[in-house]
C-alpha atoms as a PDB file:
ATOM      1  CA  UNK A   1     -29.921  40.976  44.820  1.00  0.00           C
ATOM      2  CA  UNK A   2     -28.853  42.898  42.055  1.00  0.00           C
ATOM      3  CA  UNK A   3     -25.416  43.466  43.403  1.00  0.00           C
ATOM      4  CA  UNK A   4     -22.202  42.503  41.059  1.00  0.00           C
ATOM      5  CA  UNK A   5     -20.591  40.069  44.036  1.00  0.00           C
ATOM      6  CA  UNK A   6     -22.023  36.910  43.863  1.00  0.00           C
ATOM      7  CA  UNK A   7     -21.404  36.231  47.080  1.00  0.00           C
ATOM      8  CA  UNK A   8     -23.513  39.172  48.378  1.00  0.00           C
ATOM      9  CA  UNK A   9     -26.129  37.276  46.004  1.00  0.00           C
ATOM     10  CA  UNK A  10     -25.409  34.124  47.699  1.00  0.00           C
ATOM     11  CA  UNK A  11     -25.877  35.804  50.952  1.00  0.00           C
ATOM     12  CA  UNK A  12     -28.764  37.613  50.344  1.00  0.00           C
ATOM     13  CA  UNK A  13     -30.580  34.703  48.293  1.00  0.00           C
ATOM     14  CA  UNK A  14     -29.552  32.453  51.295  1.00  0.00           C
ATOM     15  CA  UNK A  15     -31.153  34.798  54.075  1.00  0.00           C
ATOM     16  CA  UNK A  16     -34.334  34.640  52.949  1.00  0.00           C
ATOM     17  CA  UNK A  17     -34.162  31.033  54.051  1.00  0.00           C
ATOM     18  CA  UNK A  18     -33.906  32.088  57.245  1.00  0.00           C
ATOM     19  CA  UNK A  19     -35.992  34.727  57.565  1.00  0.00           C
ATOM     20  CA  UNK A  20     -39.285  32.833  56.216  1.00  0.00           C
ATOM     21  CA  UNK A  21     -41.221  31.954  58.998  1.00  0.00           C
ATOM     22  CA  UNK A  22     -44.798  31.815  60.170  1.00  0.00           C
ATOM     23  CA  UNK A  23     -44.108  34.962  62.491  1.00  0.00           C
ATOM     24  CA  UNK A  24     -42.677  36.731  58.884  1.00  0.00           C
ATOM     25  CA  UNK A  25     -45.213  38.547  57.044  1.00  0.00           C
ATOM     26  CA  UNK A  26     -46.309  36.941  54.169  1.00  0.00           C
ATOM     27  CA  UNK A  27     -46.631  40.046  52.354  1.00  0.00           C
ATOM     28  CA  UNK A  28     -43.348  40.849  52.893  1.00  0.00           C
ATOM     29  CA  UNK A  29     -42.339  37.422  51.584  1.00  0.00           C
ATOM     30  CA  UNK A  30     -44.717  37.698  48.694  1.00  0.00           C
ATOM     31  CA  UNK A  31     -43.111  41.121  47.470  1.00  0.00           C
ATOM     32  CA  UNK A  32     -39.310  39.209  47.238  1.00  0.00           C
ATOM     33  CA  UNK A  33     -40.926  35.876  45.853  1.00  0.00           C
ATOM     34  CA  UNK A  34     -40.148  37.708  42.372  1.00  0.00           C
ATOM     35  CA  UNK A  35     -37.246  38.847  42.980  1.00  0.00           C
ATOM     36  CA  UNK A  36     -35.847  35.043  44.257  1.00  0.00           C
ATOM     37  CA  UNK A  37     -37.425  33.870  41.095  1.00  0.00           C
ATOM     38  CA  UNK A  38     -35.587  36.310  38.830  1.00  0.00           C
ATOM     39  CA  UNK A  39     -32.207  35.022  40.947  1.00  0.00           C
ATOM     40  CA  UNK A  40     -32.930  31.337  39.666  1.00  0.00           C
ATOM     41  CA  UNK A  41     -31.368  32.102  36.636  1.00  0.00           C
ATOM     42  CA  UNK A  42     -28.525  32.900  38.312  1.00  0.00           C
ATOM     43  CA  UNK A  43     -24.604  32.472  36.642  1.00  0.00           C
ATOM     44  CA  UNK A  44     -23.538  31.658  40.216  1.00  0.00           C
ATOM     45  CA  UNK A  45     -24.253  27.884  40.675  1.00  0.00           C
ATOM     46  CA  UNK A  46     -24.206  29.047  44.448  1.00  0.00           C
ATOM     47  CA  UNK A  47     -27.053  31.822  44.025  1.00  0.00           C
ATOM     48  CA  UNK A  48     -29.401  28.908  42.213  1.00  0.00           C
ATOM     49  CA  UNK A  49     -29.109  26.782  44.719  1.00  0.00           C
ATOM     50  CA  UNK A  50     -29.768  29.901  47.822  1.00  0.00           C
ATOM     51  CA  UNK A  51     -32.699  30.382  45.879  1.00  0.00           C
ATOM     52  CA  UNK A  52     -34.462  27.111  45.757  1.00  0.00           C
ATOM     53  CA  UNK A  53     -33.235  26.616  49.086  1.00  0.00           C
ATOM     54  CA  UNK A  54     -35.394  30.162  49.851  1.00  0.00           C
ATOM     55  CA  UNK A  55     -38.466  29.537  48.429  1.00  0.00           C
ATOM     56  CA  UNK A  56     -38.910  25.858  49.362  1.00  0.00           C
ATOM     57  CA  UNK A  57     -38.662  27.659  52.971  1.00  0.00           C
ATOM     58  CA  UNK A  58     -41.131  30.374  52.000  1.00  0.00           C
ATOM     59  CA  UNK A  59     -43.353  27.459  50.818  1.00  0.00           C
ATOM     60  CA  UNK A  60     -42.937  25.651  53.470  1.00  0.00           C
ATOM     61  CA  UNK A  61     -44.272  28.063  56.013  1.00  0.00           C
ATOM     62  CA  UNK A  62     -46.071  30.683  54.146  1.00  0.00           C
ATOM     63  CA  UNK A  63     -47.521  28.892  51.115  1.00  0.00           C
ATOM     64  CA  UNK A  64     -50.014  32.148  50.449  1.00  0.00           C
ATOM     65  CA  UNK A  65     -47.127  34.062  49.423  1.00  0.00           C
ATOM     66  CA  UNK A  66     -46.212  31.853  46.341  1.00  0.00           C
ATOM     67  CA  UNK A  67     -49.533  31.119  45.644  1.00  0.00           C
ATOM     68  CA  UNK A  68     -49.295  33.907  42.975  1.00  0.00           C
ATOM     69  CA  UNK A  69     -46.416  32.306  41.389  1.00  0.00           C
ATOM     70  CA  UNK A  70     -46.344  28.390  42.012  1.00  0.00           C
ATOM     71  CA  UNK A  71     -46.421  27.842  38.190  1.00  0.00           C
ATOM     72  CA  UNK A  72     -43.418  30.380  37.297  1.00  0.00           C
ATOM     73  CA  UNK A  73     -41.766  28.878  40.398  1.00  0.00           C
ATOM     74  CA  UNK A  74     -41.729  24.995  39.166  1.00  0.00           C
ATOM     75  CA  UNK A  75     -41.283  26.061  35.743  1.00  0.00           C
ATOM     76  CA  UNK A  76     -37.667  27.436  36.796  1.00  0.00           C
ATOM     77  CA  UNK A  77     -36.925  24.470  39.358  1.00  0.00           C
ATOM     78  CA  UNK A  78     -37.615  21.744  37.096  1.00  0.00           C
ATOM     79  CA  UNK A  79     -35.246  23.312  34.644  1.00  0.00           C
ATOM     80  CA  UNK A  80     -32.512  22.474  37.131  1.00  0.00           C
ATOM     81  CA  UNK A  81     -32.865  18.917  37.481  1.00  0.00           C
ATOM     82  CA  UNK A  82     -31.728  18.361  34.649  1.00  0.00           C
ATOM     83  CA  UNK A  83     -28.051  17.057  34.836  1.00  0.00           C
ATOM     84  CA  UNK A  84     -25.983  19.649  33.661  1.00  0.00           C
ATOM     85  CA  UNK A  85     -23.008  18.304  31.908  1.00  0.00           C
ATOM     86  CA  UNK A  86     -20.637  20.936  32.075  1.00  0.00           C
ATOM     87  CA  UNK A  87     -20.853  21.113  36.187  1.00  0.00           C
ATOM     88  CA  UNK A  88     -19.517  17.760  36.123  1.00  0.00           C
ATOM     89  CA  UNK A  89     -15.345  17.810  36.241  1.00  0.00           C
ATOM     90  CA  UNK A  90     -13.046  14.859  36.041  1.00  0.00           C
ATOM     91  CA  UNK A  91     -10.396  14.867  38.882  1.00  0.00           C
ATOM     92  CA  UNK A  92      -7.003  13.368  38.232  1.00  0.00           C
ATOM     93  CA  UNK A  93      -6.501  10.912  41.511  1.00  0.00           C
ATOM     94  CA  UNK A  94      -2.922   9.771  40.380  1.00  0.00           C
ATOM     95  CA  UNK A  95      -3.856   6.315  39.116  1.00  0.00           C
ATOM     96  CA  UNK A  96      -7.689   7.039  38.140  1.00  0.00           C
ATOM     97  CA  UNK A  97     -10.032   9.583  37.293  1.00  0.00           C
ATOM     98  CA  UNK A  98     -12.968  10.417  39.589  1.00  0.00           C
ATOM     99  CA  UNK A  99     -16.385  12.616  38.128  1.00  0.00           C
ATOM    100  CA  UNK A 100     -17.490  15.361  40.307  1.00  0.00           C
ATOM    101  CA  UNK A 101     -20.855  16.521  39.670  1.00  0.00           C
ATOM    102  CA  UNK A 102     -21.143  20.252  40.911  1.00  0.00           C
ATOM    103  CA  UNK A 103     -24.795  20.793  39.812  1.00  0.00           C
ATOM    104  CA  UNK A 104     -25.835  18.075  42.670  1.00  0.00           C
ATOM    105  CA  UNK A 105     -26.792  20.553  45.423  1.00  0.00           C
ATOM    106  CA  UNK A 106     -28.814  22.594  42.641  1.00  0.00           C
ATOM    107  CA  UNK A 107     -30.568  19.422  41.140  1.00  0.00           C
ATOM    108  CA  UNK A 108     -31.236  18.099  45.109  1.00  0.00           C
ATOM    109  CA  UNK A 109     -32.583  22.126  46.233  1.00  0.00           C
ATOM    110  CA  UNK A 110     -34.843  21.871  42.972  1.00  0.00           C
ATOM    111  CA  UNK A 111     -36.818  18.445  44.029  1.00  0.00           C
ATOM    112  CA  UNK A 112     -37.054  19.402  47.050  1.00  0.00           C
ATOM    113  CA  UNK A 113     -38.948  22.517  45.795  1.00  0.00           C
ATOM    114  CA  UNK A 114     -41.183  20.953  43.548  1.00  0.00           C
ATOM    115  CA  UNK A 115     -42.144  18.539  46.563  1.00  0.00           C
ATOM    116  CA  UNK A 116     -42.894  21.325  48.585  1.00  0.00           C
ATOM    117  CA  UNK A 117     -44.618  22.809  46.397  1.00  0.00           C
ATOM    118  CA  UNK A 118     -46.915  19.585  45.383  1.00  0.00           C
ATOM    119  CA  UNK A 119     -47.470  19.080  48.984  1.00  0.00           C
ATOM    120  CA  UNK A 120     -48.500  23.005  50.082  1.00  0.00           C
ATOM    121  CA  UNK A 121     -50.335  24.759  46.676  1.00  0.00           C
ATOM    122  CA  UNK A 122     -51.469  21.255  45.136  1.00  0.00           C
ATOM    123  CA  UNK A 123     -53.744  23.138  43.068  1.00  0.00           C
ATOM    124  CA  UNK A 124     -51.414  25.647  41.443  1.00  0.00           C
ATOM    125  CA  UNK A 125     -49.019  23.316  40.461  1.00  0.00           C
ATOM    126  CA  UNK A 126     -48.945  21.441  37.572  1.00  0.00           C
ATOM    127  CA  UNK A 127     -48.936  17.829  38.937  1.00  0.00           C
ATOM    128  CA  UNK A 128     -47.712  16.113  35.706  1.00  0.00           C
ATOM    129  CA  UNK A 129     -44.708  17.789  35.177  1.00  0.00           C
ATOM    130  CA  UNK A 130     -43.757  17.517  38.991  1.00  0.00           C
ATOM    131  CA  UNK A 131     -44.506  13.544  38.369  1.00  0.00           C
ATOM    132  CA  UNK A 132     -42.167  13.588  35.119  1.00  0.00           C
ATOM    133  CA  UNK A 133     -39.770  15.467  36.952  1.00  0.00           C
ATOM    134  CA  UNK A 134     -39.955  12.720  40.093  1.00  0.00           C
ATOM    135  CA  UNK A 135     -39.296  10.090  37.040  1.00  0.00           C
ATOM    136  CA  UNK A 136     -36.167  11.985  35.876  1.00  0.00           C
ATOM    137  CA  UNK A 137     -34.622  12.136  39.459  1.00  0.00           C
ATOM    138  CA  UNK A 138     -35.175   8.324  40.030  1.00  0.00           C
ATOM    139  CA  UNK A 139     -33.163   7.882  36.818  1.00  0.00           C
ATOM    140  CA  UNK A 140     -30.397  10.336  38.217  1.00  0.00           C
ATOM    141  CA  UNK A 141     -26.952   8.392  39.122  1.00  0.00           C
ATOM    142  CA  UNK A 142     -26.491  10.955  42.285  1.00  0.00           C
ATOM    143  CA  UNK A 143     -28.154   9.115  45.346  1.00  0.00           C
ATOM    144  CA  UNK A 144     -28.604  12.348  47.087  1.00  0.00           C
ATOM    145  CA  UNK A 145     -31.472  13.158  44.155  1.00  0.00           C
ATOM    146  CA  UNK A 146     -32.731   9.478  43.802  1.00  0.00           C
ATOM    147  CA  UNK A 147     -34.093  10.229  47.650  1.00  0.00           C
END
């Protein structure tokens, strides 16, 4: 996790994705909860987006191991759905100009943490900043976060 490749980040930040299940230990989950978290801050738009993926997972089927942490957790995710103006580039199609917006996948991987969260550790989440945060994605121009 700490490793100078982002893709190794990528890779491990995307593994844990796979690995949460209800057969995983949830103390073993619990231990690299932290460790995810710290990866949310990521420079690799890639990594950010591994690690939501991750611990929506980890929510999903171990919600004890976040339990801990659900505050700190939506704290960082509802920083990222935000639309982030300089992920969005303007490509040249000869005779017009179409906007890409790179932070998509981040902004969609956040929601969907902050539902999962709302829907497995109701009570350590702070329900009115996951509701203000559900306002902000219905205003969001990307369909893919309006869902």
């Amino acid at each position: 996790m700490k490793s100078a490749s982002a893709l190794e980040r990528a890779t491990v930040s995307k593994s844990f994705k796979f690995g949460a299940s209800k057969e995983t230990s949830s103390l073993y989950l619990g231990i690299n909860v932290e460790d995810l978290i710290g990866l949310a801050n990521d420079t690799d738009i890639t990594v950010r987006g591994n690690v939501f993926e991750s611990l929506t997972a980890i929510t999903h089927s171990q919600p004890q191991s976040v339990k801990d942490s659900a505050k700190q957790i939506q704290a960082e995710a509802t920083k990222y759905t935000v639309i982030d103006l300089s992920l969005i580039k303007e490509v040249d199609l000869g005779c017009f100009k179409h906007k890409v917006d790179e932070g998509i996948p981040v902004r969609k991987a956040a929601y969907g943490l902050i539902e999962t969260l709302v829907e497995k550790v109701p009570e350590r989440v702070n329900i009115e900043l996951a509701v203000q945060s559900a306002i902000k994605g219905l205003e969001d121009l990307a369909e893919e976060c309006m869902i």
